[in-house]
N, C-alpha and C. Protein backbone atom coordinates (compact mmCIF):
# COMPACT_ATOMS: atom_id res chain seq x y z
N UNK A 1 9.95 -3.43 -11.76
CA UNK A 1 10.26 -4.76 -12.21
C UNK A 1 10.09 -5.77 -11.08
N UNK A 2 10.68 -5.60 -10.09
CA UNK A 2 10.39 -6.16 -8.62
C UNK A 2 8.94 -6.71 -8.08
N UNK A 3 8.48 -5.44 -8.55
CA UNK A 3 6.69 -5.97 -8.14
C UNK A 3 6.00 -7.14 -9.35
N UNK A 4 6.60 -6.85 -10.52
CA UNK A 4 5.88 -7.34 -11.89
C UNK A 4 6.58 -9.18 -11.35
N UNK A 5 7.47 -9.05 -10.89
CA UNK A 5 8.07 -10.75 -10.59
C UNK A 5 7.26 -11.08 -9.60
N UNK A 6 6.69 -10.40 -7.96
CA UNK A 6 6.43 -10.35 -7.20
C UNK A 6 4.97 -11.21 -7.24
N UNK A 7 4.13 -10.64 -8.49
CA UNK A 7 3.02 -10.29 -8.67
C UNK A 7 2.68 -11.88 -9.49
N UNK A 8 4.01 -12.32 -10.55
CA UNK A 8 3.52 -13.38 -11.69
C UNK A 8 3.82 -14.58 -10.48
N UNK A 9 5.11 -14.59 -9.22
CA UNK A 9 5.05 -15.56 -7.77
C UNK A 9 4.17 -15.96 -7.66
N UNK A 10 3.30 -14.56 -6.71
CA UNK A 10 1.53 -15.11 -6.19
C UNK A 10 1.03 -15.80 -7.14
N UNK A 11 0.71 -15.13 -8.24
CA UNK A 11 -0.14 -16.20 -9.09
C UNK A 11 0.25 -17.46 -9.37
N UNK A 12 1.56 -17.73 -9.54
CA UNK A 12 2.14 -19.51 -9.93
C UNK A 12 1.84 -19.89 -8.47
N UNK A 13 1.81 -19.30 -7.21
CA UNK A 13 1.78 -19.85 -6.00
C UNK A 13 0.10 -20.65 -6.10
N UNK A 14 -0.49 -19.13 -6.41
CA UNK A 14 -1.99 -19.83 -6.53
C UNK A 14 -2.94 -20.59 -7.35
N UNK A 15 -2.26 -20.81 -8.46
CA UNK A 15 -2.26 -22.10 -9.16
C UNK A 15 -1.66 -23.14 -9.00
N UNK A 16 -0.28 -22.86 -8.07
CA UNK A 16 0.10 -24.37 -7.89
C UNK A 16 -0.70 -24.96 -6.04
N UNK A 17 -1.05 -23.80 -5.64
CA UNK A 17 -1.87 -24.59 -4.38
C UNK A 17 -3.09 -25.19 -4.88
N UNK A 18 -3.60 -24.06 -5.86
CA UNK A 18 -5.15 -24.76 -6.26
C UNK A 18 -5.18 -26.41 -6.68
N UNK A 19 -4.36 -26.69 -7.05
CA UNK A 19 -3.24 -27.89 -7.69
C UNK A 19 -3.27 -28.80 -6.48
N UNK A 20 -2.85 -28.43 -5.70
CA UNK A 20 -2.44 -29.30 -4.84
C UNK A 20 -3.63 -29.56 -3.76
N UNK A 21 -4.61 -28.53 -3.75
CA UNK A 21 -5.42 -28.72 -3.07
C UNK A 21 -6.56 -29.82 -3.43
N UNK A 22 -6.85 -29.55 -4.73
CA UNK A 22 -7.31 -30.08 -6.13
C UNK A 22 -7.11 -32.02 -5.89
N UNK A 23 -5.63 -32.10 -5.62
CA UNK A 23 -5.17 -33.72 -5.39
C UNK A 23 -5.31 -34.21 -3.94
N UNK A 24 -5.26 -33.44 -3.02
CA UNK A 24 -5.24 -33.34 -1.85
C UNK A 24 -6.91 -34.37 -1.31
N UNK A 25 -7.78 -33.22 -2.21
CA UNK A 25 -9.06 -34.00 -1.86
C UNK A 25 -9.46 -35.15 -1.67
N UNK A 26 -8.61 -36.16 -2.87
CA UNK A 26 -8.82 -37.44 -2.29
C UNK A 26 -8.35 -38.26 -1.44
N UNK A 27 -7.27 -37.80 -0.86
CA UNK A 27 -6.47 -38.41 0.41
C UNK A 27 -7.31 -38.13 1.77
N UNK A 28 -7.62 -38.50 2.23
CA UNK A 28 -8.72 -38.19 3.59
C UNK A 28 -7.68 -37.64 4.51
N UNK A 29 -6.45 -38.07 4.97
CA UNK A 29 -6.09 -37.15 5.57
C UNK A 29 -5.54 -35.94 5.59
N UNK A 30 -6.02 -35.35 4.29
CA UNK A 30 -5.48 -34.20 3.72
C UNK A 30 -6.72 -33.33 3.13
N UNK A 31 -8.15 -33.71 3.65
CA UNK A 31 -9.02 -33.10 2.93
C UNK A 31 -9.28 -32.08 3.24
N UNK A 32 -8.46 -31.33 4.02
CA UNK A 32 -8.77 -29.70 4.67
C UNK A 32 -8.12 -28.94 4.10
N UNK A 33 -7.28 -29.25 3.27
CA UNK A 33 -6.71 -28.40 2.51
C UNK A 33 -7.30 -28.17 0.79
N UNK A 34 -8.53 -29.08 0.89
CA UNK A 34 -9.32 -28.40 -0.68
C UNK A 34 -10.35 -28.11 -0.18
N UNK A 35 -10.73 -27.30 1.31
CA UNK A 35 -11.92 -26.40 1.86
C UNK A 35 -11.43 -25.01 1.29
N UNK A 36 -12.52 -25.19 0.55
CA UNK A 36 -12.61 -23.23 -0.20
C UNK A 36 -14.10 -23.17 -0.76
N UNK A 37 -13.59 -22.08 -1.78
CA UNK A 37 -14.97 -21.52 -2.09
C UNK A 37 -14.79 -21.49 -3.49
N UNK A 38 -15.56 -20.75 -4.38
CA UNK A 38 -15.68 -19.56 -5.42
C UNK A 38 -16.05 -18.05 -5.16
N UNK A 39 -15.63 -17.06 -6.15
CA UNK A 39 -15.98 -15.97 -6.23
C UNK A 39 -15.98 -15.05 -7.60
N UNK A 40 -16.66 -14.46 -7.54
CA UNK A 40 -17.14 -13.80 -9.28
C UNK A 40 -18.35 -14.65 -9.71
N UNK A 41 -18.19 -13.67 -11.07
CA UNK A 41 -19.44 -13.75 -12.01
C UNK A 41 -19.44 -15.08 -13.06
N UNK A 42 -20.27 -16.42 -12.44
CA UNK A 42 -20.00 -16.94 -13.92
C UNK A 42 -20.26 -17.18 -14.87
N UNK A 43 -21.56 -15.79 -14.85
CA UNK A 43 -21.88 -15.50 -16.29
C UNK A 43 -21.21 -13.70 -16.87
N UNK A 44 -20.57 -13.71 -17.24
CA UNK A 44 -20.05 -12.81 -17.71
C UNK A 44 -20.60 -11.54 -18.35
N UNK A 45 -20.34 -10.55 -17.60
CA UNK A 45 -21.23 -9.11 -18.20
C UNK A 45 -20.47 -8.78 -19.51
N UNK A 46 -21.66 -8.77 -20.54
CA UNK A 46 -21.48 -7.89 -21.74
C UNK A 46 -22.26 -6.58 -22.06
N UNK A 47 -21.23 -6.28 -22.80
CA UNK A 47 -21.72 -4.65 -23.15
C UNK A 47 -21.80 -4.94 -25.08
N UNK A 48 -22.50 -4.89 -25.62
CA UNK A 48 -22.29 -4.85 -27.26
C UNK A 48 -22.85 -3.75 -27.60
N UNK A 49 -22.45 -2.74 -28.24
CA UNK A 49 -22.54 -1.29 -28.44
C UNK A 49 -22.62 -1.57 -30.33
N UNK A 50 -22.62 -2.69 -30.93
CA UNK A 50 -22.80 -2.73 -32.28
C UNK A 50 -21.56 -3.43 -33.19
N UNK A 51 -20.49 -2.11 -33.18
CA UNK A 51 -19.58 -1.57 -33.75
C UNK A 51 -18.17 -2.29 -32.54
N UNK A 52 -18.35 -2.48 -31.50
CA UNK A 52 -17.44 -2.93 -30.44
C UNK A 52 -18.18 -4.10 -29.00
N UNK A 53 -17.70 -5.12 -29.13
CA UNK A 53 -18.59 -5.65 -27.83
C UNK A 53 -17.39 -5.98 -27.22
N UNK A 54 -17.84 -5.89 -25.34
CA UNK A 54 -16.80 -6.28 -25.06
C UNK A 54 -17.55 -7.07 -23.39
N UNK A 55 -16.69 -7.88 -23.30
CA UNK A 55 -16.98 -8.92 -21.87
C UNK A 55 -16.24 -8.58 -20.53
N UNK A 56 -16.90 -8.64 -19.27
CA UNK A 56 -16.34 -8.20 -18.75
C UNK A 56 -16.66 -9.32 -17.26
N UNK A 57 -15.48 -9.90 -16.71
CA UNK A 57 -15.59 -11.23 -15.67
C UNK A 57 -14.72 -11.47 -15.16
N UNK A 58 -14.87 -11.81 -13.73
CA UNK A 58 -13.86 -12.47 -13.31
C UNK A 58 -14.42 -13.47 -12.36
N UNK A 59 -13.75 -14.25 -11.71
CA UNK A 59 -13.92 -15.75 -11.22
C UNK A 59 -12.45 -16.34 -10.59
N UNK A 60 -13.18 -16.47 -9.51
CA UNK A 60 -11.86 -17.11 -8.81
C UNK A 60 -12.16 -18.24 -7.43
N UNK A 61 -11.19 -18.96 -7.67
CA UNK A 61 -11.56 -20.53 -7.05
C UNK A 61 -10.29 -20.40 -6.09
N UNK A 62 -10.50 -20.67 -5.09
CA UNK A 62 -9.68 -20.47 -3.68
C UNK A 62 -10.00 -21.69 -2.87
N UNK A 63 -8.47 -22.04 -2.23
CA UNK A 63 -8.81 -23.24 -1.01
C UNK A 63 -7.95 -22.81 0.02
N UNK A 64 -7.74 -23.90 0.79
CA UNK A 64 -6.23 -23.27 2.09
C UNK A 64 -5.32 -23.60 1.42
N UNK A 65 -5.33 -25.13 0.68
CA UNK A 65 -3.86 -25.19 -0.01
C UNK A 65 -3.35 -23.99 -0.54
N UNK A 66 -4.45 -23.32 -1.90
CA UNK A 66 -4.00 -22.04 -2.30
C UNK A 66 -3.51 -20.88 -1.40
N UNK A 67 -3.86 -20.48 -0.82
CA UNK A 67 -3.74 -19.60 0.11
C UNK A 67 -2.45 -19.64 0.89
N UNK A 68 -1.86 -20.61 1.84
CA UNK A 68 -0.70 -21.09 2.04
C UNK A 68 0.34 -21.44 0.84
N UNK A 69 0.00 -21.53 -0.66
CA UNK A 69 1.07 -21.53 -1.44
C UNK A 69 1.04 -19.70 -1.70
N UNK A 70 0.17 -19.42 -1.79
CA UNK A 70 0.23 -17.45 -1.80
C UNK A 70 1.55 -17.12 -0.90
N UNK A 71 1.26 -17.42 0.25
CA UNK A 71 1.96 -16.82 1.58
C UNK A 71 3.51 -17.62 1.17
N UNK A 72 3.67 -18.72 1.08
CA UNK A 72 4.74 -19.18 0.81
C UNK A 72 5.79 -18.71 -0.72
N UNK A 73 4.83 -18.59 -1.61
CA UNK A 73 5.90 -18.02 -2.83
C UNK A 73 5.97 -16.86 -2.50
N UNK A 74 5.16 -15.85 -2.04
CA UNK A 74 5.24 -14.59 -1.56
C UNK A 74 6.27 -14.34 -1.15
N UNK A 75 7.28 -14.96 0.36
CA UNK A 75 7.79 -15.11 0.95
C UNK A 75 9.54 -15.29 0.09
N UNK A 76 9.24 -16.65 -0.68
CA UNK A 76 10.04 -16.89 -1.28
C UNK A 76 10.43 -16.08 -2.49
N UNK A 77 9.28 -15.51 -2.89
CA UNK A 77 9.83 -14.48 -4.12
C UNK A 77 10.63 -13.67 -3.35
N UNK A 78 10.34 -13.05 -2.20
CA UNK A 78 11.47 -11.76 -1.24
C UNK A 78 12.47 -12.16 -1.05
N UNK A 79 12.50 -13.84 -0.76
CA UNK A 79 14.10 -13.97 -0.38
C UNK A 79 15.10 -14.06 -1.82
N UNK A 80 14.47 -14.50 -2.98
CA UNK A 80 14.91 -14.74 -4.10
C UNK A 80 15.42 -13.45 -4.15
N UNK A 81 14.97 -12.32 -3.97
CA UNK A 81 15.51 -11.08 -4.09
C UNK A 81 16.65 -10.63 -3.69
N UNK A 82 16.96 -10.86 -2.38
CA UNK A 82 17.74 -10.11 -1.63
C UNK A 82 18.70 -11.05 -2.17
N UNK A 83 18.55 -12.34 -2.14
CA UNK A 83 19.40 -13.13 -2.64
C UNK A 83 20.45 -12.85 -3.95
N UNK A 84 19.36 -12.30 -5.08
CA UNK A 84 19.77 -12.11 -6.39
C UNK A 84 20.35 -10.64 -6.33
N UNK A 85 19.93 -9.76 -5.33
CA UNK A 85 19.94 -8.92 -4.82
C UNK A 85 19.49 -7.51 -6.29
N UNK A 86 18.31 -7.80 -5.78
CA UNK A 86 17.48 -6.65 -7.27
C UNK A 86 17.17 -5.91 -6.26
């Protein structure tokens, strides 16, 4: 259960940096924090066998903001723990 909370953190972390990195861009003194990239497929592999098709993709958009909100909810999900003490 620990990891499954651990796990849904990172991800709100890395949607809320992408977020912030996202707004960040237009402030000039903050434009180093929407330096990133992409990664994955963004055309999506299919398989259609007839009777069953199925898609198969992933894609992911990364900056520093993101990345530093990773490390930070990360962080904060552990202390939430010991705190709540699970």
């Amino acid at each position: 259960m620990k990891k499954i909370f651990t796990i849904v953190f990172i991800i709100l972390g890395g949607i809320i940096g992408c977020g912030i990195g996202n707004v960040c861009s237009s402030i000039e003194a903050l434009k180093w924090l929407a330096i990133g990239g992409e990664v994955g497929f963004k055309n999506p592999l299919l398989l259609d066998l007839s009777f069953l098709q199925l898609t198969f993709g992933i894609w992911c958009k990364i900056n520093i903001a993101g990345i530093l909100c990773l490390v930070l909810f990360a962080f904060i999900s552990n202390k939430a723990f010991k705190w709540l003490k699970i």
